[in-house]
PDB file of N, CA and C in Angstrom:
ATOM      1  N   UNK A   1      97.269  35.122 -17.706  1.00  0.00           N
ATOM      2  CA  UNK A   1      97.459  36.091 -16.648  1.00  0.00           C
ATOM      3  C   UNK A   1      96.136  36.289 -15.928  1.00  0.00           C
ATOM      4  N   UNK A   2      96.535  36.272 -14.821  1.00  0.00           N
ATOM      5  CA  UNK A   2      94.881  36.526 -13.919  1.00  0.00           C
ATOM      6  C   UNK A   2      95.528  37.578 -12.790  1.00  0.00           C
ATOM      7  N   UNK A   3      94.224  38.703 -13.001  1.00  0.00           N
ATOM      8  CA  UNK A   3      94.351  39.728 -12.308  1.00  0.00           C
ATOM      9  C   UNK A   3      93.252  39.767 -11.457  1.00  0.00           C
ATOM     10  N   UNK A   4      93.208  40.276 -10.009  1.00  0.00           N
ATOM     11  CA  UNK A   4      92.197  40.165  -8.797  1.00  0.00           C
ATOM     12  C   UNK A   4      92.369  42.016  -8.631  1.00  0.00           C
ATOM     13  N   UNK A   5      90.739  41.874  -8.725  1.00  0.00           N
ATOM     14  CA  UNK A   5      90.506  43.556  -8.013  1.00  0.00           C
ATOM     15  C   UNK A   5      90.079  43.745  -6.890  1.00  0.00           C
ATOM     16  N   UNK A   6      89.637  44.924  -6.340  1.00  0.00           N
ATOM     17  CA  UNK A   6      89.389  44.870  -4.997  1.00  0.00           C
ATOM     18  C   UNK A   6      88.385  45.974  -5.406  1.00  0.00           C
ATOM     19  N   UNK A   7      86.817  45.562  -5.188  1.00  0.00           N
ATOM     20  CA  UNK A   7      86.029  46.804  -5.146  1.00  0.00           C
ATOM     21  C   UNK A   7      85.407  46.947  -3.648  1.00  0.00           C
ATOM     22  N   UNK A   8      85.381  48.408  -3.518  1.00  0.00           N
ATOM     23  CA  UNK A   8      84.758  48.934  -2.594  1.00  0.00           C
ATOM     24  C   UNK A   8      83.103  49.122  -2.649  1.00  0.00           C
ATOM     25  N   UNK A   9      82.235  48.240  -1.563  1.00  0.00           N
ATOM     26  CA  UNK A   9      81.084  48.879  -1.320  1.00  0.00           C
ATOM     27  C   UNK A   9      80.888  50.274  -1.473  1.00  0.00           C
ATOM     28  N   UNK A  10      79.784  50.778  -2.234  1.00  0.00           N
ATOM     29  CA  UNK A  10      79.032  51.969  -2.127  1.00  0.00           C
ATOM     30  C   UNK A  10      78.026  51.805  -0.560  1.00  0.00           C
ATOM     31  N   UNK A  11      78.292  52.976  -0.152  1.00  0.00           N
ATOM     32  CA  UNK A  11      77.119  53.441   0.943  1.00  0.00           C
ATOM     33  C   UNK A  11      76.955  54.778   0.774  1.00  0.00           C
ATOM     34  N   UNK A  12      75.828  55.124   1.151  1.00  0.00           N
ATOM     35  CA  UNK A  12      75.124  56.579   1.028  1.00  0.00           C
ATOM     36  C   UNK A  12      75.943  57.623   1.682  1.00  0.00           C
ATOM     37  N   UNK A  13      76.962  57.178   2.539  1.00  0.00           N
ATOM     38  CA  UNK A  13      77.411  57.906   3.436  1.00  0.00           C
ATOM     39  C   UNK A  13      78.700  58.351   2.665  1.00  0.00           C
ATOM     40  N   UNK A  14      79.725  56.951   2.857  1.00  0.00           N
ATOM     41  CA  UNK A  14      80.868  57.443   2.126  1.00  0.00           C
ATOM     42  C   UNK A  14      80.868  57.886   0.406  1.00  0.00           C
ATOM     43  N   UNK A  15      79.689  56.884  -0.029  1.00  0.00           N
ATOM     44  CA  UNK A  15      79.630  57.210  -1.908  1.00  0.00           C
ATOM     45  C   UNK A  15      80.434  55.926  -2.428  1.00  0.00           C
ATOM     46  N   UNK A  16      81.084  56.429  -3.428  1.00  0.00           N
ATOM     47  CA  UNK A  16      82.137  55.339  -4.217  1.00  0.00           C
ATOM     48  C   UNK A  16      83.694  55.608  -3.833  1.00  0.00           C
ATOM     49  N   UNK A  17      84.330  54.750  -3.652  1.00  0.00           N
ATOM     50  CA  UNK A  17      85.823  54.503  -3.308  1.00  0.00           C
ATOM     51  C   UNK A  17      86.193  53.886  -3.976  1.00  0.00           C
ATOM     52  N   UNK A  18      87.443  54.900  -5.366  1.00  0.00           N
ATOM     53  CA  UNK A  18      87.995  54.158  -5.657  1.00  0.00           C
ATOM     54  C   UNK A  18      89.526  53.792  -5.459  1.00  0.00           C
ATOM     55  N   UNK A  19      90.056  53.006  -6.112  1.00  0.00           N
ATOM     56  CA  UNK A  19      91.253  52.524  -5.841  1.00  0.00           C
ATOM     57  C   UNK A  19      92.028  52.342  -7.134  1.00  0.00           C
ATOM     58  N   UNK A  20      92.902  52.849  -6.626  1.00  0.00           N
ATOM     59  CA  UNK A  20      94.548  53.202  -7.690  1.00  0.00           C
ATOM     60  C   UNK A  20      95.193  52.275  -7.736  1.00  0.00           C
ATOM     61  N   UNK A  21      96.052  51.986  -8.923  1.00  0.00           N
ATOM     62  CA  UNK A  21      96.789  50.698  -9.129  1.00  0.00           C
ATOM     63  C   UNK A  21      98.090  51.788  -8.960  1.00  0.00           C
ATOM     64  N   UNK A  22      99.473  51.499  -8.239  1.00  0.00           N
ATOM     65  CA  UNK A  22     100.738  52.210  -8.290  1.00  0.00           C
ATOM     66  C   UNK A  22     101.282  52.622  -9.722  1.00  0.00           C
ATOM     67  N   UNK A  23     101.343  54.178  -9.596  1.00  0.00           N
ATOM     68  CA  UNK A  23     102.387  54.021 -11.271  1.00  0.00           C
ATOM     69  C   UNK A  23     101.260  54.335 -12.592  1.00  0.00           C
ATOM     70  N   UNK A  24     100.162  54.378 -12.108  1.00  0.00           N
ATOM     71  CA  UNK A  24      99.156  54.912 -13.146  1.00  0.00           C
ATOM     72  C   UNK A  24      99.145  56.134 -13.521  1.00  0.00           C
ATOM     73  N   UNK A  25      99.056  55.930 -15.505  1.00  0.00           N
ATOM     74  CA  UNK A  25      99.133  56.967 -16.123  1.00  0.00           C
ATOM     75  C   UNK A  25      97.471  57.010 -17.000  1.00  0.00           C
ATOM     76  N   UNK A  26      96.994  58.017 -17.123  1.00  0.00           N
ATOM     77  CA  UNK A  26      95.613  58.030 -17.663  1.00  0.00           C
ATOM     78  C   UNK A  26      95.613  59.317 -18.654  1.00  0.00           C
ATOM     79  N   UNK A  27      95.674  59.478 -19.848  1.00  0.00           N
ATOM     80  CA  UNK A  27      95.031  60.550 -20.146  1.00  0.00           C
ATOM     81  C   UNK A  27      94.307  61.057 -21.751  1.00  0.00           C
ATOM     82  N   UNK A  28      93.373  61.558 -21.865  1.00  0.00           N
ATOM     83  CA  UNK A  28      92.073  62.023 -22.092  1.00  0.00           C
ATOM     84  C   UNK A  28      92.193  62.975 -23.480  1.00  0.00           C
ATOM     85  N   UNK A  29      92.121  62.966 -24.932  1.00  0.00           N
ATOM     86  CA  UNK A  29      92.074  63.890 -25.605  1.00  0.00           C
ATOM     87  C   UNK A  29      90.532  64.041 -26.670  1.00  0.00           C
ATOM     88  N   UNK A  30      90.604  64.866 -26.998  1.00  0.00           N
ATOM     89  CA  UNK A  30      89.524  64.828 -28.444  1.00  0.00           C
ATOM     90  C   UNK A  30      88.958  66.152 -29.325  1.00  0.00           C
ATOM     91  N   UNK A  31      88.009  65.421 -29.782  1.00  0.00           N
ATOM     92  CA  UNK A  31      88.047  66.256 -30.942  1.00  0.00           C
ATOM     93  C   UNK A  31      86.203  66.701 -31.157  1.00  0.00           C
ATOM     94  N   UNK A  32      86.007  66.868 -31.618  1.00  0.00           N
ATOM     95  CA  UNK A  32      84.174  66.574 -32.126  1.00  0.00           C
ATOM     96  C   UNK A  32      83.706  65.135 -33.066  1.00  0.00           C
ATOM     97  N   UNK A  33      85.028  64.674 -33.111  1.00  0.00           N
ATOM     98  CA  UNK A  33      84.450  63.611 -33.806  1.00  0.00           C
ATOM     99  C   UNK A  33      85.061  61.989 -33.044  1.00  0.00           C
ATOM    100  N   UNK A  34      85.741  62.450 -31.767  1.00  0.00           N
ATOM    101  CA  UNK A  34      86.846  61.190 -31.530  1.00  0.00           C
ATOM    102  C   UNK A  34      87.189  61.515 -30.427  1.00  0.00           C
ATOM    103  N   UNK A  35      86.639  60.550 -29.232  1.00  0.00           N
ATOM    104  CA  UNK A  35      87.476  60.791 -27.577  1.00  0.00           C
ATOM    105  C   UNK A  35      88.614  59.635 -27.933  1.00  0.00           C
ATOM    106  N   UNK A  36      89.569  60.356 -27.838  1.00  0.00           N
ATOM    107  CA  UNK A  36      90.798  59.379 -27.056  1.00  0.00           C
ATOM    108  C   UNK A  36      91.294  59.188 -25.609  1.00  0.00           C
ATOM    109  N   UNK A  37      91.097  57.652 -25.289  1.00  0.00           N
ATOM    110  CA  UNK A  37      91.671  57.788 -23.733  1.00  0.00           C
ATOM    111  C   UNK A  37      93.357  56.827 -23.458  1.00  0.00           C
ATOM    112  N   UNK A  38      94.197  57.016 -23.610  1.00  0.00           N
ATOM    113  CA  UNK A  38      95.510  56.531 -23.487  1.00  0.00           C
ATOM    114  C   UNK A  38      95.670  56.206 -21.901  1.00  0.00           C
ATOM    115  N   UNK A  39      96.283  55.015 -21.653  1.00  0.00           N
ATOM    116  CA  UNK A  39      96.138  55.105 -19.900  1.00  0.00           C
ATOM    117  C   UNK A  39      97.485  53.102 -20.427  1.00  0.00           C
ATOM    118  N   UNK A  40      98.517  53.369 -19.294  1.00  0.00           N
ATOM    119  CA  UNK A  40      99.374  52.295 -19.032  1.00  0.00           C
ATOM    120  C   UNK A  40      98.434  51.542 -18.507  1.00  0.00           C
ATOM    121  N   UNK A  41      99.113  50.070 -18.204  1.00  0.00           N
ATOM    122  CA  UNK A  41      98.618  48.737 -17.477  1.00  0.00           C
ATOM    123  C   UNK A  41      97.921  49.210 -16.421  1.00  0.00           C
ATOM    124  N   UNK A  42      98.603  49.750 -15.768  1.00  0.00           N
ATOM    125  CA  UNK A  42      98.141  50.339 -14.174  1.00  0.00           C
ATOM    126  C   UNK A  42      96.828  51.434 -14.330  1.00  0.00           C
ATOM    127  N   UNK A  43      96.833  52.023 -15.114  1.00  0.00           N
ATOM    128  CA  UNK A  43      95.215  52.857 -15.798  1.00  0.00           C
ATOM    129  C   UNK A  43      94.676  52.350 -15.989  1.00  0.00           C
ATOM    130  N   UNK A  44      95.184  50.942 -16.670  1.00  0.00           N
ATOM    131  CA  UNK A  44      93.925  50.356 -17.525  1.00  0.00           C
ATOM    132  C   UNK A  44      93.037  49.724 -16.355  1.00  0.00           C
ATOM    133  N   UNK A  45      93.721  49.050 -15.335  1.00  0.00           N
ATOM    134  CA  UNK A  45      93.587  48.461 -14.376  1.00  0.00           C
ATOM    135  C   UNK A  45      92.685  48.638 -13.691  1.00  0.00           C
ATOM    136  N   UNK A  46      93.056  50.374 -12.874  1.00  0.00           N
ATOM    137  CA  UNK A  46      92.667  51.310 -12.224  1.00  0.00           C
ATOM    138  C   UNK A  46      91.121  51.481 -12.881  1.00  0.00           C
ATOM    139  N   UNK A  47      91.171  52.065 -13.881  1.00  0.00           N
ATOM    140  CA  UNK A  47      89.884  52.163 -14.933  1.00  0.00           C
ATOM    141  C   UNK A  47      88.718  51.086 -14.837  1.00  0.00           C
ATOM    142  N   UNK A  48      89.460  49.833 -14.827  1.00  0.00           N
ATOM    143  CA  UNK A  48      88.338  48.393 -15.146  1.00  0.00           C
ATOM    144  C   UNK A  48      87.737  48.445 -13.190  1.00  0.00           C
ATOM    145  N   UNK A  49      88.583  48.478 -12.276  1.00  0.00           N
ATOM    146  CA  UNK A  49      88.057  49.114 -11.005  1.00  0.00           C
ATOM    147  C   UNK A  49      87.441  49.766 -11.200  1.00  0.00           C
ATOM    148  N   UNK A  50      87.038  50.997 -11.530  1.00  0.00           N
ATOM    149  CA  UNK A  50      86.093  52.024 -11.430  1.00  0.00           C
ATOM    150  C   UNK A  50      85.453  51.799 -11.615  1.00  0.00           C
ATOM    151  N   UNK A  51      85.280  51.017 -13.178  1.00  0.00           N
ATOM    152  CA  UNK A  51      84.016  50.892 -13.618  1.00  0.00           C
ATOM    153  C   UNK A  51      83.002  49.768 -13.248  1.00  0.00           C
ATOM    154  N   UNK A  52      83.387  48.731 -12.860  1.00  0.00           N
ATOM    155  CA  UNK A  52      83.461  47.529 -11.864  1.00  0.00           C
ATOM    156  C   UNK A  52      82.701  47.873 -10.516  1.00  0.00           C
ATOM    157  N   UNK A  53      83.639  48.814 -10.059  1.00  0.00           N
ATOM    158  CA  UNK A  53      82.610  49.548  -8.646  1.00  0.00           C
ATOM    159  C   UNK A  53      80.916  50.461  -9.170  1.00  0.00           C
ATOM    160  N   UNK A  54      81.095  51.296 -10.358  1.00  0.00           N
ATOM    161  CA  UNK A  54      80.367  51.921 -10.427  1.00  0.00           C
ATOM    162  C   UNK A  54      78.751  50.840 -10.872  1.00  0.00           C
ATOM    163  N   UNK A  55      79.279  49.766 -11.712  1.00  0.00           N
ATOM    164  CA  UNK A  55      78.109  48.713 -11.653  1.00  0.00           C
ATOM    165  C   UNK A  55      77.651  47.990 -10.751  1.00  0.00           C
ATOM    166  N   UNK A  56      78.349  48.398  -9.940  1.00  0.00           N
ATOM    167  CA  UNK A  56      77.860  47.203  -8.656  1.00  0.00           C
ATOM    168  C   UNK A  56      76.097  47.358  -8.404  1.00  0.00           C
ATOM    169  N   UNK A  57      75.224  46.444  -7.934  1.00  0.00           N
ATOM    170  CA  UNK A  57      74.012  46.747  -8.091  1.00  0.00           C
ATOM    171  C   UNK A  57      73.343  47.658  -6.688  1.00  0.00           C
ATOM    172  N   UNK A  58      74.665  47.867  -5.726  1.00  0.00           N
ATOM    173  CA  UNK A  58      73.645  48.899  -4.949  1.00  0.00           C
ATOM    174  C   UNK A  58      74.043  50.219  -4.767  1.00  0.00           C
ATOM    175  N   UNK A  59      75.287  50.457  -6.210  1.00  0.00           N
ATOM    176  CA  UNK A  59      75.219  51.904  -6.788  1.00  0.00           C
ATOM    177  C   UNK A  59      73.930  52.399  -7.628  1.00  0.00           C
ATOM    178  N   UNK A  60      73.230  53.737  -6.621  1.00  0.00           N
ATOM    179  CA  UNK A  60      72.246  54.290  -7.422  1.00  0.00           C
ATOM    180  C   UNK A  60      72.709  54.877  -8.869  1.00  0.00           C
ATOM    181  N   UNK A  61      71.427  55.121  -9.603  1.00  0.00           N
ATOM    182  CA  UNK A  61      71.371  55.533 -11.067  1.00  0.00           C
ATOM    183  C   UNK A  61      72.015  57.318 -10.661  1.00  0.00           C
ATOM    184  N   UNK A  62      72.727  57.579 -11.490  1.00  0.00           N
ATOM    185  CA  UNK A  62      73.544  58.846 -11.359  1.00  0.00           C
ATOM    186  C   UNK A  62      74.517  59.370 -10.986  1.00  0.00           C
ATOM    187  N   UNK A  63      74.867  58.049  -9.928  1.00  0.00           N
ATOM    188  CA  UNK A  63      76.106  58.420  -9.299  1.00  0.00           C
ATOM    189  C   UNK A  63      77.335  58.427 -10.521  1.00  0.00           C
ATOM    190  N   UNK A  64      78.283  59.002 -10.318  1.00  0.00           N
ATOM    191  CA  UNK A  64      79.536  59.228 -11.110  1.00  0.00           C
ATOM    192  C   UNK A  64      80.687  59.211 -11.051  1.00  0.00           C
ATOM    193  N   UNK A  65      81.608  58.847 -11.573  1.00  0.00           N
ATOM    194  CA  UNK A  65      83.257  59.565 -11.141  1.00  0.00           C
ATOM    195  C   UNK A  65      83.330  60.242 -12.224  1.00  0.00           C
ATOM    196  N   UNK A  66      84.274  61.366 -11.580  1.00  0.00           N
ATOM    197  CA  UNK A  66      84.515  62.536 -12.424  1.00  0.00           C
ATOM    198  C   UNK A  66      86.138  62.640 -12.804  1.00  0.00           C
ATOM    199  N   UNK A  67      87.067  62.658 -13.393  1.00  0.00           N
ATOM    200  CA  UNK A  67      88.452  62.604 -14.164  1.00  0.00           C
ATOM    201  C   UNK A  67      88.803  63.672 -14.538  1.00  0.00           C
ATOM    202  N   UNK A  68      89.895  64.641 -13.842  1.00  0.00           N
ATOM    203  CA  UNK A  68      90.295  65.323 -14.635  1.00  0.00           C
ATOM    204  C   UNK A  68      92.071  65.861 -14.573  1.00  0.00           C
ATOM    205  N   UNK A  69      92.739  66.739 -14.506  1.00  0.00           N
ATOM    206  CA  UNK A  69      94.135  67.302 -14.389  1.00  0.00           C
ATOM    207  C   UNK A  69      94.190  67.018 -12.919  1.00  0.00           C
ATOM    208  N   UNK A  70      92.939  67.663 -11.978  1.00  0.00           N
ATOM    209  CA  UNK A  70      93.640  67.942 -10.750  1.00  0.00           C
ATOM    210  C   UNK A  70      93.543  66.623 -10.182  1.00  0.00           C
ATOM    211  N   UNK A  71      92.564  65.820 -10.928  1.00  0.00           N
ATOM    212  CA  UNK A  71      92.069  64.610  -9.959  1.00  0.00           C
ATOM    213  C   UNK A  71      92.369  63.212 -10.466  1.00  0.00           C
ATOM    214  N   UNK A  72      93.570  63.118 -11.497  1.00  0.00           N
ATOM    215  CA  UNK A  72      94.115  61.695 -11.531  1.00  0.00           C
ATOM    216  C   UNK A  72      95.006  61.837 -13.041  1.00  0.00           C
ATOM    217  N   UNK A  73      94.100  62.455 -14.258  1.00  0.00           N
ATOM    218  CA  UNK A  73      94.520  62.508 -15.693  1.00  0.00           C
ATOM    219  C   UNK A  73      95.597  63.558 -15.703  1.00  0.00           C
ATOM    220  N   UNK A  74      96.407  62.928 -16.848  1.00  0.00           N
ATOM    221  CA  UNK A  74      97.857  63.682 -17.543  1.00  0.00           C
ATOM    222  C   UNK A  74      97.530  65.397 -17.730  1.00  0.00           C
ATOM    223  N   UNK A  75      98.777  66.318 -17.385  1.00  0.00           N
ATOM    224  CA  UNK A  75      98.267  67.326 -18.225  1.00  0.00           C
ATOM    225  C   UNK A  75      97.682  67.825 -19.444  1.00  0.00           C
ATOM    226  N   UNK A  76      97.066  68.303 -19.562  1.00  0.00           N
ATOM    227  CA  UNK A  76      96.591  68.905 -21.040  1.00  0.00           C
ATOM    228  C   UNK A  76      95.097  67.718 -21.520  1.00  0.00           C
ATOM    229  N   UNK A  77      94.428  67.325 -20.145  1.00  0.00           N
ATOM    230  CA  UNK A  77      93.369  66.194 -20.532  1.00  0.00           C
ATOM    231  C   UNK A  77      92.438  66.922 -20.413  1.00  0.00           C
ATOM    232  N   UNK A  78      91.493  66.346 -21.469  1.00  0.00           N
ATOM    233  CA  UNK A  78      90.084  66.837 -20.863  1.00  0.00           C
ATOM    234  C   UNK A  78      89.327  66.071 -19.953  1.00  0.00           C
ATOM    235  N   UNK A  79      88.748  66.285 -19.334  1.00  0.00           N
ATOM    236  CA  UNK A  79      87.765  66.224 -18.257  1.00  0.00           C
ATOM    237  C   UNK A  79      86.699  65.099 -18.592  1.00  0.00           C
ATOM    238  N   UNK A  80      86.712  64.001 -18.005  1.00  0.00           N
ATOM    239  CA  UNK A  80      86.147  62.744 -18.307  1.00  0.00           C
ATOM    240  C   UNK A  80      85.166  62.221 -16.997  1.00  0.00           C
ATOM    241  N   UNK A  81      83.407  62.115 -16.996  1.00  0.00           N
ATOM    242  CA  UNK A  81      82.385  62.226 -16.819  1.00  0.00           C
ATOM    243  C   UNK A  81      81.842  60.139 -16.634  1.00  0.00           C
ATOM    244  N   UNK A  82      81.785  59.423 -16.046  1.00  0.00           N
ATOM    245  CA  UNK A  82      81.522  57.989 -16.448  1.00  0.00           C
ATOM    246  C   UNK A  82      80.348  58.289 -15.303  1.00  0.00           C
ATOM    247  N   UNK A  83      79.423  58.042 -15.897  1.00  0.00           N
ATOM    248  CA  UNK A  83      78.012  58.117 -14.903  1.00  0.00           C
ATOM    249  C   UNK A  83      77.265  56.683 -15.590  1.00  0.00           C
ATOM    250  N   UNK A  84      76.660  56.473 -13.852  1.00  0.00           N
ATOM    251  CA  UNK A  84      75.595  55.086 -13.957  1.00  0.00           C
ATOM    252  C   UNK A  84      74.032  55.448 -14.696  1.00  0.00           C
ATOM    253  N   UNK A  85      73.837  54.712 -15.384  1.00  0.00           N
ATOM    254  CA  UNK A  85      72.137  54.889 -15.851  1.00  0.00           C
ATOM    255  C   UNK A  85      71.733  53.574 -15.722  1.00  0.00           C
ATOM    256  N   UNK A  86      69.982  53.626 -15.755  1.00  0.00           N
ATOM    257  CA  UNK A  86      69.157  52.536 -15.648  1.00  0.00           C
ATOM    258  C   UNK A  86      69.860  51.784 -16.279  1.00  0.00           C
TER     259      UNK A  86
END
């Protein structure tokens, strides 16, 4: 199986753009000892995009996407943080 993504340039202006696979389910639990992240084909997808964009090399150090109820994840998720470092 071969899958093709589509990442979006970062610019200072717009930031990061990402892009949704149709039908995506994502969501987020844990504990103090154990993040769980559960997410269908289309999450997983969606997810390997994100993170894909966020390495790109003329994303600066810090930039982030942020995950949470209102902004993509299942009810009852916690709040999920993927930031770039050196």
């Amino acid at each position: 199986m071969r899958i093709t993504l589509e990442l979006s340039d970062y610019t200072p202006t717009t930031g990061l753009r990402t892009h949704w696979q149709e039908g995506f389910s994502i969501a987020t639990s844990g504990t103090a000892d154990c993040f769980l992240l559960k997410a269908n084909k289309a999450g997983l997808i969606s997810l390997a995009t994100h993170l894909l964009t966020l390495a790109q090399d003329g994303v600066p150090e810090g930039c982030h996407i942020h995950y949470d109820e209102s902004n993509s994840l299942e009810d009852e998720s916690i709040e999920l943080v993927i930031q770039k470092t050196a």
